[in-house]
Protein backbone atom coordinates (compact mmCIF):
# COMPACT_ATOMS: atom_id res chain seq x y z
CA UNK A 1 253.08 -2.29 -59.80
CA UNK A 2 250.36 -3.35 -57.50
CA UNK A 3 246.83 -1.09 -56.91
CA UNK A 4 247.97 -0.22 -53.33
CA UNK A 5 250.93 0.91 -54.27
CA UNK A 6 249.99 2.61 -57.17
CA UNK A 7 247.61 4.28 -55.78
CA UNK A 8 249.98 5.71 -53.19
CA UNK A 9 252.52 6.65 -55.45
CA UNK A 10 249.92 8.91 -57.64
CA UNK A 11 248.37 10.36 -54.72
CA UNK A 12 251.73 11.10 -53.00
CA UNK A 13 253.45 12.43 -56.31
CA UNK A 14 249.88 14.76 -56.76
CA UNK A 15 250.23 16.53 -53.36
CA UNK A 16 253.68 17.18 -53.89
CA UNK A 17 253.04 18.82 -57.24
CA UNK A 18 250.32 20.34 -56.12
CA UNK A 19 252.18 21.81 -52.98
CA UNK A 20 254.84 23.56 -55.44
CA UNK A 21 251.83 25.84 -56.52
CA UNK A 22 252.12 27.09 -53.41
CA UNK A 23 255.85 28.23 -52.79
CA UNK A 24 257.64 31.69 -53.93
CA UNK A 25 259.11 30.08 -57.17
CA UNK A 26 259.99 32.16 -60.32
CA UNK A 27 257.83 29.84 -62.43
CA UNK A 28 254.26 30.04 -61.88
CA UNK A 29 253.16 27.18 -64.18
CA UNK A 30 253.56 24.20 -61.57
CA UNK A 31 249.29 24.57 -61.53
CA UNK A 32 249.48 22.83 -65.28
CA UNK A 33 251.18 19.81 -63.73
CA UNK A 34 249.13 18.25 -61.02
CA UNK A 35 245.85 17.32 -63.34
CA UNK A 36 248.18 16.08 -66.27
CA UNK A 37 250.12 13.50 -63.50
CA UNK A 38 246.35 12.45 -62.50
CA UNK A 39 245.35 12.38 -65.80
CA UNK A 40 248.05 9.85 -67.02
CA UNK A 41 247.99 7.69 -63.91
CA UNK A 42 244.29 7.12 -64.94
CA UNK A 43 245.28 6.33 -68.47
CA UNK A 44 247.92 3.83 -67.36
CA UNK A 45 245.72 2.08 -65.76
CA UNK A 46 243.04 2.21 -68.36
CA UNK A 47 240.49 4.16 -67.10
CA UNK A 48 240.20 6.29 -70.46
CA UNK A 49 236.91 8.30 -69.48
CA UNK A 50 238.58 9.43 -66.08
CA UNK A 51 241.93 10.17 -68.06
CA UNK A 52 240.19 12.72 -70.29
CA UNK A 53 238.04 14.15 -67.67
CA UNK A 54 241.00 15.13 -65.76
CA UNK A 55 243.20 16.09 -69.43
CA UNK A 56 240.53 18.89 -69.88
CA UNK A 57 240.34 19.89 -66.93
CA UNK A 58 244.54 19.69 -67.36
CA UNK A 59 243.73 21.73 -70.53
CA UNK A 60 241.59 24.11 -68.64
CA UNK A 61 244.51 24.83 -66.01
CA UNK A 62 247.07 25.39 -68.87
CA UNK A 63 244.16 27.94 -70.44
CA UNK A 64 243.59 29.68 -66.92
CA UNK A 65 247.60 30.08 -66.52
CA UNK A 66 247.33 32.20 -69.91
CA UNK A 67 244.45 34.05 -68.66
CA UNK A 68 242.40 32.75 -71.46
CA UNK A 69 238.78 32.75 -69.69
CA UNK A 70 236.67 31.56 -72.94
CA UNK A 71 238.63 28.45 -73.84
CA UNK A 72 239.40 27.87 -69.90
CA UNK A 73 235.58 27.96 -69.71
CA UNK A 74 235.00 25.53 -72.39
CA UNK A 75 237.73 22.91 -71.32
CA UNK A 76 236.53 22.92 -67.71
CA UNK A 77 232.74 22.77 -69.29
CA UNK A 78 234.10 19.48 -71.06
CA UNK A 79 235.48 18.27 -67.91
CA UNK A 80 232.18 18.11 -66.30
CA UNK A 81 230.60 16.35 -69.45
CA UNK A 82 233.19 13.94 -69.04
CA UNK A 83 232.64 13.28 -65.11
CA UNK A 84 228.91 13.15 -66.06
CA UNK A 85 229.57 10.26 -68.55
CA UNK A 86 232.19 8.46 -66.23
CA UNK A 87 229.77 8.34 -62.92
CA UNK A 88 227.14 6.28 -65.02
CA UNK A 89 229.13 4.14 -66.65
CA UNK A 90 230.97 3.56 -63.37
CA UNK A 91 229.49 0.63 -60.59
CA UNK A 92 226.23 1.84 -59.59
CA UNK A 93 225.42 1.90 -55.49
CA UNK A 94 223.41 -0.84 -54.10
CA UNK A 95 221.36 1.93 -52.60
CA UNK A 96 219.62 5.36 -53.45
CA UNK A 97 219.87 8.32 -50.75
CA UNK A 98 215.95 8.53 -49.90
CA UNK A 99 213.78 11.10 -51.80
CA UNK A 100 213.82 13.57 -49.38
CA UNK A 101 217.88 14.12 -49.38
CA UNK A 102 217.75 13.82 -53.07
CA UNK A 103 215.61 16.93 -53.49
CA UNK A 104 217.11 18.66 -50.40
CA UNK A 105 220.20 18.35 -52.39
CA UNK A 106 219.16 19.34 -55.31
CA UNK A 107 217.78 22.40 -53.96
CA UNK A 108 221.09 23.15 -52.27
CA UNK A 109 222.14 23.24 -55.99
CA UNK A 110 219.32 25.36 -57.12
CA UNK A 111 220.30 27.98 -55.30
CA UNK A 112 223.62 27.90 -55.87
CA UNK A 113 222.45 28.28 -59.38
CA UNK A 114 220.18 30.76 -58.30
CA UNK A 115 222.78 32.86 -56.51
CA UNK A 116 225.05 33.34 -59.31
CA UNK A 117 222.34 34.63 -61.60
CA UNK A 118 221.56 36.92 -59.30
CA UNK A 119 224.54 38.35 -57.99
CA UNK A 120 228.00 36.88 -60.62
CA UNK A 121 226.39 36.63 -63.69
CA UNK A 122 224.48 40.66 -63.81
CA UNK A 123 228.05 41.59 -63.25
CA UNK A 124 229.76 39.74 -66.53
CA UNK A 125 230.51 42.99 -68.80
CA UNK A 126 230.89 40.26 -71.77
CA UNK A 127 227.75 38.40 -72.89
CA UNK A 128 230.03 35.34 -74.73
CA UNK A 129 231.66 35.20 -71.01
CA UNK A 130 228.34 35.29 -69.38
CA UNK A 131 226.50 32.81 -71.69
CA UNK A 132 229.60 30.31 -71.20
CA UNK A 133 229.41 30.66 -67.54
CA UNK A 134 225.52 30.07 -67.09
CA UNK A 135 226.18 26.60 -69.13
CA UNK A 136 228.94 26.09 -67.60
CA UNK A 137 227.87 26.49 -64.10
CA UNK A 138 224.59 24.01 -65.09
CA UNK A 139 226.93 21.64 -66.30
CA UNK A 140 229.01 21.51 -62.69
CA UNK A 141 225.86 21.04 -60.55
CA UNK A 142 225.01 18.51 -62.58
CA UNK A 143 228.44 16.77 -62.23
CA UNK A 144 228.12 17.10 -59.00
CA UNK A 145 224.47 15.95 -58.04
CA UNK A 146 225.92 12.85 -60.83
CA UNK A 147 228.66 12.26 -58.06
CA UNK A 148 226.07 12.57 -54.72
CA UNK A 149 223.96 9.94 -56.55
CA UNK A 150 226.39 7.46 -56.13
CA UNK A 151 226.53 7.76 -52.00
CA UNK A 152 230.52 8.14 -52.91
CA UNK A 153 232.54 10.11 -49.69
CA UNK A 154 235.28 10.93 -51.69
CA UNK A 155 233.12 12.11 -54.92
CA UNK A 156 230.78 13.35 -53.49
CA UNK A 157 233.41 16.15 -51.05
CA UNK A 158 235.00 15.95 -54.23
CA UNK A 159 232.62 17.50 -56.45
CA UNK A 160 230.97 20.33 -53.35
CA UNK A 161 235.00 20.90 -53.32
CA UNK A 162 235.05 21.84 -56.77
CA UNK A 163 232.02 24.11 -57.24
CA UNK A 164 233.16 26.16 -54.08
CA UNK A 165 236.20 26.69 -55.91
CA UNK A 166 234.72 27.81 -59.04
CA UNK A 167 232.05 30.22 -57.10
CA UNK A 168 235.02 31.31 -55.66
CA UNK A 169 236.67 32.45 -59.01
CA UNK A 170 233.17 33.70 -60.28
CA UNK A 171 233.24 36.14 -56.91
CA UNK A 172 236.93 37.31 -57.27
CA UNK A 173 236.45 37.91 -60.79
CA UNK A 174 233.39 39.54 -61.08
CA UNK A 175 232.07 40.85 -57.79
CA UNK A 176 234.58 41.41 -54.90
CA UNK A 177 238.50 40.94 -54.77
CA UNK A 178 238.52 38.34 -52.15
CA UNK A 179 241.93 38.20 -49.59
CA UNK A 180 243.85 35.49 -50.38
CA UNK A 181 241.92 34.06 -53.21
CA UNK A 182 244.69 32.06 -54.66
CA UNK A 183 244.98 29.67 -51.86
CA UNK A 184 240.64 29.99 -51.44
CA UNK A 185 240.26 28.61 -55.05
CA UNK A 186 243.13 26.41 -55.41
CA UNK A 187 242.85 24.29 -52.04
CA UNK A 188 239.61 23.47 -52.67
CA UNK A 189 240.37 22.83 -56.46
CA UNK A 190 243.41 20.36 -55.65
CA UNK A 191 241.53 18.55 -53.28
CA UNK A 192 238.52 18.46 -55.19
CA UNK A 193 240.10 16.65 -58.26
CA UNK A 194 241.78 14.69 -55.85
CA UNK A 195 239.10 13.17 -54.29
CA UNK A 196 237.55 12.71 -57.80
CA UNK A 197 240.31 10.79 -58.55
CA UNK A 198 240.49 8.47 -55.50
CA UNK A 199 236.75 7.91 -55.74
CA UNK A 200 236.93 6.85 -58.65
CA UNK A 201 239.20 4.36 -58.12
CA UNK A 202 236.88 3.09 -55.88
CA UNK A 203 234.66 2.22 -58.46
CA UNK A 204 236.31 0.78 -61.30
C-alpha cells in the first residue's frame, strides 16, 4: 500500500473509531480502540518508538476504562517518555524558534505547572496519586516543549491538545465537576494523539 494511501486509510479508520466513543452504545470500551489502531499502523510501518508511545498510551486508555488511576498514571507517564525519545531521534528542523519564543513558551508551561500545584494537586486526598501526578504532569510539559522544538504544526497542536485534556481530567477529578467533561477531555485527547501521529509521519 502506498504512504498516501496509507496514511488516509489510518487516519480515516481513527476518526471513525474514535467517533463511536461518542454515540449511546451499550459498550463503553470503544475509547481502548482508537490508540491501539494508531499504534499498529505505526508498527506496520516500522516506526517502533511511535508504536509504543501510542501502545501505552493504548495501555493507559484500557487502565482509565477500569478506573485504575495509579497504573493509568504510570502508562500515560511512559507515553510521554516515549514521545520525548521519539522527537530527538526524529529529523531535526533546519531552524530554532528564536530565544525569546522559546522562553515565552516555556513559561507558558511553567505556569501551567505552577497552576496545578497550586490549585489540583493541594486537593489530591492520596499522596501516591499526588506524587504520580506532579511527575507525571513534568513529564507532559516536557513532551510537549520536545514537540514545539521541532517548529512541527501538527505536534506541536498536538501536544497543547493533549495537556488541555489532561488539566481537564486533573480539574474534574479533583476540583470542580465540569459540564460535559467527557466530550472536554476526550476531543482534545483524540485529536491530540492524532496530530501526534500525523506529525510524525512527517518526520520519519
Amino acid at each position: 500500500m502506498s504512504g498516501i494511501r496509507h496514511h488516509i486509510l489510518s487516519v480515516s479508520v481513527f476518526i471513525v473509531l474514535a467517533a463511536l466513543d461518542f454515540m449511546p452504545m451499550h459498550f463503553h470500551g470503544w475509547m481502548i480502540l482508537p490508540l491501539l489502531w494508531l499504534s499498529m499502523c505505526a508498527l506496520s510501518r516500522r516506526q517502533y518508538v511511535l508504536a509504543t508511545a501510542l501502545f501505552f498510551s493504548f495501555l493507559g486508555d484500557v487502565m482509565g476504562w477500569q478506573r485504575e488511576l495509579i497504573p493509568q498514571i504510570g502508562f500515560f507517564a511512559l507515553a510521554q517518555v516515549t514521545y520525548i525519545i521519539l522527537f530527538s531521534l526524529l529529523k531535526p528542523p533546519s531552524a530554532t524558534w528564536p530565544k525569546p519564543i522559546r522562553m515565552g513558551f516555556l513559561l507558558l508551561l511553567a505556569g501551567i505547572y505552577g497552576t496545578a500545584t497550586c490549585w489540583i494537586f493541594p486537593r489530591v486526598t492520596d499522596s501516591i496519586v499526588m506524587g504520580g501526578m506532579a511527575v507525571y504532569a513534568l513529564l507532559l510539559l516536557a513532551m510537549c516543549y520536545a514537540a514545539f522544538c521541532h517548529k512541527n504544526l501538527c505536534l506541536t497542536v498536538g501536544a497543547v491538545l493533549f495537556v488541555v485534556s489532561d488539566f481537564i481530567i486533573g480539574v474534574n477529578l479533583f476540583v470542580c465537576h465540569i459540564p460535559h467533561s467527557f466530550l472536554c477531555i476526550m476531543v482534545p485527547y483524540y485529536l491530540g494523539q492524532l496530530l501526534l501521529y500525523v506529525g510524525a509521519q512527517r518526520l520519519y
